[in-house]
C-alpha atoms as a PDB file:
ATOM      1  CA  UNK A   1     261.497 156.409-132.418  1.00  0.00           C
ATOM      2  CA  UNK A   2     262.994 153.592-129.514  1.00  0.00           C
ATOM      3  CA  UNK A   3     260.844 156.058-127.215  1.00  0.00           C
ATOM      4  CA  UNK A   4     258.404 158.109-128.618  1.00  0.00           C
ATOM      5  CA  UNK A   5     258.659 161.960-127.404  1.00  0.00           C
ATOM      6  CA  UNK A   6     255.584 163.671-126.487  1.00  0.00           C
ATOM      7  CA  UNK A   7     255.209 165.338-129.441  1.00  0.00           C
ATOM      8  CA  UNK A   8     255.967 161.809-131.714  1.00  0.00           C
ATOM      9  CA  UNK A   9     252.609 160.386-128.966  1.00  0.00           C
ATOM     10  CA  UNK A  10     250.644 163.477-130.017  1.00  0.00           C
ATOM     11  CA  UNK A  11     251.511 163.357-133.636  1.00  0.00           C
ATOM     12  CA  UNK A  12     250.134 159.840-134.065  1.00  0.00           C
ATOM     13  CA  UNK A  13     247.234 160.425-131.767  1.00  0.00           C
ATOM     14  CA  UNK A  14     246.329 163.694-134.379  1.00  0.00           C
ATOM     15  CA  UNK A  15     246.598 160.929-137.362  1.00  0.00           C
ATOM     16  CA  UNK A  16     244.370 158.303-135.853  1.00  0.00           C
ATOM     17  CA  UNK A  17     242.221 161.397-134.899  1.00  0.00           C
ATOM     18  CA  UNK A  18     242.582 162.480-138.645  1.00  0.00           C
ATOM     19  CA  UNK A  19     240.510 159.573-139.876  1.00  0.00           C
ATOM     20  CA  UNK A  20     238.374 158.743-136.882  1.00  0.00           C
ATOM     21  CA  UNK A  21     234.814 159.021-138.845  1.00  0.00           C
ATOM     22  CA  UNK A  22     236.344 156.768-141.530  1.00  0.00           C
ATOM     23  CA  UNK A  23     234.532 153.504-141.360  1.00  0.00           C
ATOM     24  CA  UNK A  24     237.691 151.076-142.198  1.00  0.00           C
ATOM     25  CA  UNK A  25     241.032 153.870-141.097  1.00  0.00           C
ATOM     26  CA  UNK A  26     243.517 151.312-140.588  1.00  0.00           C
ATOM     27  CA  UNK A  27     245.243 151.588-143.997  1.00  0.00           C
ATOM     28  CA  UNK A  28     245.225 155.049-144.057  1.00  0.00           C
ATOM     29  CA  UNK A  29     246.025 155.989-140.304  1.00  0.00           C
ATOM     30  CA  UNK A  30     248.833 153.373-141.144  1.00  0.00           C
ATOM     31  CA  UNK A  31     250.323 155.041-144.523  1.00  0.00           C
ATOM     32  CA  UNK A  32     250.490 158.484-142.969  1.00  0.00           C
ATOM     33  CA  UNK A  33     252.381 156.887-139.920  1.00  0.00           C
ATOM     34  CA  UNK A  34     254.830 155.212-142.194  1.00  0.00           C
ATOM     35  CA  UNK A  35     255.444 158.338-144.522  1.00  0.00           C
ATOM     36  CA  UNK A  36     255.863 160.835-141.491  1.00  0.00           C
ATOM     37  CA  UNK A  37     258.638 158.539-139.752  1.00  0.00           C
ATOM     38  CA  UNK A  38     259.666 156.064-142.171  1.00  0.00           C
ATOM     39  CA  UNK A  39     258.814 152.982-139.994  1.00  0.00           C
ATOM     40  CA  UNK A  40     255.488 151.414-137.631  1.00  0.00           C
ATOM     41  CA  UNK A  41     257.475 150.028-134.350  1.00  0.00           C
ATOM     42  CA  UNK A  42     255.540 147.801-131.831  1.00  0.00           C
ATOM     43  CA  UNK A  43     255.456 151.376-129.408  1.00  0.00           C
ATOM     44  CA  UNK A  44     253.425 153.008-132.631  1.00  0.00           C
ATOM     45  CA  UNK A  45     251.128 149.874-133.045  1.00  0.00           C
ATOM     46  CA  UNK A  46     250.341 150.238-129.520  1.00  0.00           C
ATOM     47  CA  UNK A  47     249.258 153.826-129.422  1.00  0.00           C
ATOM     48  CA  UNK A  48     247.265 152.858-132.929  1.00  0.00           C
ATOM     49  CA  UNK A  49     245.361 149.860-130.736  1.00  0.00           C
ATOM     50  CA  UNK A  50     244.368 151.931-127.812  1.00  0.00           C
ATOM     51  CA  UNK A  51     243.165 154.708-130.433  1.00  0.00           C
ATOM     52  CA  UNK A  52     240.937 152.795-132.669  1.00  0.00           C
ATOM     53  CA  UNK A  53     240.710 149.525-130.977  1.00  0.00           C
ATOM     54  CA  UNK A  54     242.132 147.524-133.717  1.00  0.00           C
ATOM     55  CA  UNK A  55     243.881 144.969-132.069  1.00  0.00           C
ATOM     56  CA  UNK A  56     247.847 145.203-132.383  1.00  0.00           C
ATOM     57  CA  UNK A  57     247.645 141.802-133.530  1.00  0.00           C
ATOM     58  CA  UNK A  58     245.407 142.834-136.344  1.00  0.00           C
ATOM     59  CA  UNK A  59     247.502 145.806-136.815  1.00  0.00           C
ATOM     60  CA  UNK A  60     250.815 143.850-137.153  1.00  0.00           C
ATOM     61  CA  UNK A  61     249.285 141.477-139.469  1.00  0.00           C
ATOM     62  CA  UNK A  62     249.000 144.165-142.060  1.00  0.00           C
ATOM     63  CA  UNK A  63     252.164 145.818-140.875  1.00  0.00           C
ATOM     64  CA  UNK A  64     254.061 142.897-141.573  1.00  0.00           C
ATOM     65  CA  UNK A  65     251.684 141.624-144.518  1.00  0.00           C
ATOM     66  CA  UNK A  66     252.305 145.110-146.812  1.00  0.00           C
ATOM     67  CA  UNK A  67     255.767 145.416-148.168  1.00  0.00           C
ATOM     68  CA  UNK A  68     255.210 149.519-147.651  1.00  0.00           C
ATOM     69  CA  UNK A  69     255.230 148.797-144.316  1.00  0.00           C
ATOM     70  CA  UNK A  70     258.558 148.541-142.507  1.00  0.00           C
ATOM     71  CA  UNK A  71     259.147 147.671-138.645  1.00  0.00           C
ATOM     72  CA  UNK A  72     262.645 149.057-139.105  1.00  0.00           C
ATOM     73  CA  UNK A  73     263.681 152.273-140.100  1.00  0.00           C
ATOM     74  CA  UNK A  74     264.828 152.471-144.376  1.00  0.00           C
ATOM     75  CA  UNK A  75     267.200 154.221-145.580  1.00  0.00           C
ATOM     76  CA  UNK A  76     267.809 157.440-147.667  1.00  0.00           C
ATOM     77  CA  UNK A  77     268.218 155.459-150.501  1.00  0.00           C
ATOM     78  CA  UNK A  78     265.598 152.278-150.638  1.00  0.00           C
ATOM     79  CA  UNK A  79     266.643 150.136-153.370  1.00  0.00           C
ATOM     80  CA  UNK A  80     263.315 148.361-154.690  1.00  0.00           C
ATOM     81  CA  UNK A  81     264.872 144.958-156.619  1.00  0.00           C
ATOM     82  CA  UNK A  82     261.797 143.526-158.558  1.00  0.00           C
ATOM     83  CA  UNK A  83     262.142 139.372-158.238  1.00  0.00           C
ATOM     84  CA  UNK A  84     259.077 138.718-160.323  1.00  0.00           C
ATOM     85  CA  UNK A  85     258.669 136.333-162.974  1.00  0.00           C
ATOM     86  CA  UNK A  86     259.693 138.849-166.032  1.00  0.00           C
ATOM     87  CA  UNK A  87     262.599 140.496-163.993  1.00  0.00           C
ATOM     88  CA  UNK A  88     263.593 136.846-162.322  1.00  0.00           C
ATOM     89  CA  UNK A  89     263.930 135.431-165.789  1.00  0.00           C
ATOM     90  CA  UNK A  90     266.089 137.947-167.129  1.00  0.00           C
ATOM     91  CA  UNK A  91     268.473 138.171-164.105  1.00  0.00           C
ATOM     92  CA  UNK A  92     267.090 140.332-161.439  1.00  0.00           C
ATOM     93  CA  UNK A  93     268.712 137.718-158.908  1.00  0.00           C
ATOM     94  CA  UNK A  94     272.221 138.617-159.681  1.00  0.00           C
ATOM     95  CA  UNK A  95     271.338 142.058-159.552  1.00  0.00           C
ATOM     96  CA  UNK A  96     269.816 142.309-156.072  1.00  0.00           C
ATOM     97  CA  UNK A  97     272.877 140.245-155.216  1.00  0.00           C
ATOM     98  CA  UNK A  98     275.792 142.740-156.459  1.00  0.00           C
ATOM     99  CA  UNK A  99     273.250 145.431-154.988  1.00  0.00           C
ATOM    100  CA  UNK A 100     274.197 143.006-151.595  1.00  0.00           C
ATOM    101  CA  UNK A 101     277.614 142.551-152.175  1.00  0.00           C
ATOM    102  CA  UNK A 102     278.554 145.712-152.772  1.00  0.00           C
ATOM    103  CA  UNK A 103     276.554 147.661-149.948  1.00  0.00           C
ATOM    104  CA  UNK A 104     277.531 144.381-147.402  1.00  0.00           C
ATOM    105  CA  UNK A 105     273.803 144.403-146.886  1.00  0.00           C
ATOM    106  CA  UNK A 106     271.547 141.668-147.011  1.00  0.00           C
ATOM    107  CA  UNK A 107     267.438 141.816-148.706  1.00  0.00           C
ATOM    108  CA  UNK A 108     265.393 144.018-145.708  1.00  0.00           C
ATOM    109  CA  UNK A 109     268.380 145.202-144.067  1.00  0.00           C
ATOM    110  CA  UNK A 110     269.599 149.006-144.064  1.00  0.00           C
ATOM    111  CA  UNK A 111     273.828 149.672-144.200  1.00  0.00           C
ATOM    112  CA  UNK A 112     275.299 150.692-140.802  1.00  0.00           C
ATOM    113  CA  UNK A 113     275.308 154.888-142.347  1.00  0.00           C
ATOM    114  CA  UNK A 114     271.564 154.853-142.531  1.00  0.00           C
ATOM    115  CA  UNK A 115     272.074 155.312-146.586  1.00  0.00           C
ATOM    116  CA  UNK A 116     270.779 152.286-148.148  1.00  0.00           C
ATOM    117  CA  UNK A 117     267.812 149.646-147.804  1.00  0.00           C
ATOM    118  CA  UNK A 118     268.141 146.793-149.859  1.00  0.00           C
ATOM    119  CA  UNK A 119     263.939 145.447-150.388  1.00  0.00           C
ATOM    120  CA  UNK A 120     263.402 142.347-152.329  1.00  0.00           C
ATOM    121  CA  UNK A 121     259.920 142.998-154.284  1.00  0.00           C
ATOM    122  CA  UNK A 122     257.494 140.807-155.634  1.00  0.00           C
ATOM    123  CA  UNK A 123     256.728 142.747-158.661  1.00  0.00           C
ATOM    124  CA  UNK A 124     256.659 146.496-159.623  1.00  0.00           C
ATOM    125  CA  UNK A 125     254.603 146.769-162.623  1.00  0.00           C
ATOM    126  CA  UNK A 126     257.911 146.908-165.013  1.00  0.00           C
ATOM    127  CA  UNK A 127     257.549 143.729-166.749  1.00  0.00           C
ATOM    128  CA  UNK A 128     257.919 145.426-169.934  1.00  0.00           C
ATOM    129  CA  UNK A 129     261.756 147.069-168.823  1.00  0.00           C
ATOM    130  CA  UNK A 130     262.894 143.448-167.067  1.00  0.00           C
ATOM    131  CA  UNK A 131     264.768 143.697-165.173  1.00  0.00           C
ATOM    132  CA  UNK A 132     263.998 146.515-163.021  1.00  0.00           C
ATOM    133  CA  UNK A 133     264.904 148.246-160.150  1.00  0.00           C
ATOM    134  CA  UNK A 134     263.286 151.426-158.107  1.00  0.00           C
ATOM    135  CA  UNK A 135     265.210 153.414-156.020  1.00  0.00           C
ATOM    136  CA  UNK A 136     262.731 155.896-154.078  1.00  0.00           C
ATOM    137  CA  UNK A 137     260.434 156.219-157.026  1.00  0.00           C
ATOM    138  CA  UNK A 138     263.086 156.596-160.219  1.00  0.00           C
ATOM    139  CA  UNK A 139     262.844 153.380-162.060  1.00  0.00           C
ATOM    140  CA  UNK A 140     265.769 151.944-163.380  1.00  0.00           C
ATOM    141  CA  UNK A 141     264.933 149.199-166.837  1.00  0.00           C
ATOM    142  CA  UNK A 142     266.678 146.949-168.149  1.00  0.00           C
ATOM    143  CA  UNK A 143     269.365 146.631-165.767  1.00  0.00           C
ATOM    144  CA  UNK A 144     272.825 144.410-166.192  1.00  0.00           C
ATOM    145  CA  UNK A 145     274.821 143.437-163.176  1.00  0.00           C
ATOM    146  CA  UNK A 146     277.791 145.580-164.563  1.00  0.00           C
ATOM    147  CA  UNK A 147     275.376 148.656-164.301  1.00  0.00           C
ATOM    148  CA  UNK A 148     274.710 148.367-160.368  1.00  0.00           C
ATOM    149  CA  UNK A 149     278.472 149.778-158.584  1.00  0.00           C
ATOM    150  CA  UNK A 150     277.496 153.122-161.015  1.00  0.00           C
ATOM    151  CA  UNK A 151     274.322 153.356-159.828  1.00  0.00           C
ATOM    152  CA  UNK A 152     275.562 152.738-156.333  1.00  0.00           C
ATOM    153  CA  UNK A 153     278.472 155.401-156.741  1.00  0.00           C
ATOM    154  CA  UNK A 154     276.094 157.869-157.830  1.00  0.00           C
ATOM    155  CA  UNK A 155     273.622 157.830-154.731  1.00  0.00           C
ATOM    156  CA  UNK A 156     276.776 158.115-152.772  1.00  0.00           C
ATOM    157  CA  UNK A 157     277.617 161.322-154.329  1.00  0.00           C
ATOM    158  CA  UNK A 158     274.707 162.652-153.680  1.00  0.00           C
ATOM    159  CA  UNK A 159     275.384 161.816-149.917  1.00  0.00           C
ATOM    160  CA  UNK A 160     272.684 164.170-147.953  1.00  0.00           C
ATOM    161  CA  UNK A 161     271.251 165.552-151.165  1.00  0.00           C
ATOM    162  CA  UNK A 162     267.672 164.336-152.107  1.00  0.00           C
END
């Protein structure tokens, strides 16, 4: 989206249309922008401003403050590692690192293909199955380092599947 096409600008101006009688439409002009195209860039945040006149300060504070938010496009494959307390504790840190050293990717960063985003998470509920990881929705408990190149090799396979 480095420049939005006409029919990206009308798109976005139908969503902030969308929820123009709502009194507070921020979040939810917001989610629908991020689940249409993956990502809010600046451009987007601009064309949200003029539309509601939200500031795009205001509007990149909760960009940046809501971790379902990106700025950057994610890939296919958005690997959730939960760093809470529960999943800290019983080694969620040297998961999300073979998760890094395998892909060559860094926490918040997306490999070169466009397959995998690597997102470093607070907590996802899953204290229960610590250590835990969420890959587009499927949960994965009780995870061990060892377990993390099969889980890698098998999102590979599925390549351009969903």
């Amino acid at each position: 989206m480095a420049h939005l096409s006409e029919a990206a600008v009308a798109q976005i101006n139908e969503i902030c249309a969308r929820y123009a009688d709502e009194k507070t439409p921020l979040m939810m002009i917001l989610s629908a922008i991020q689940k249409e195209y993956g990502y809010i860039p600046l451009e987007v945040q601009e064309i949200v401003s003029e539309k509601t006149g939200i500031s795009v300060a205001e509007i990149y504070g909760v960009v940046t403050f809501y971790s379902y938010f990106s700025l950057q496009p994610k890939g296919k494959y958005v690997i959730g590692c939960c760093l809470g307390t529960a999943c800290y504790v019983k080694g969620a840190q040297q998961i999300i690192d073979k998760f890094s050293e395998i892909l060559g990717i860094a926490p918040g960063e997306t490999t070169a293909d466009g397959m995998f985003t690597i997102d470093a998470l607070r907590c996802i509920g899953a204290c229960g199955i610590a250590p835990a990881v969420s890959i587009n929705g499927k949960v994965y408990p009780k995870l061990k380092v060892s377990d993390v190149p099969g889980i890698v090799e098998e999102y590979r396979n599925m390549g351009g599947a969903n």
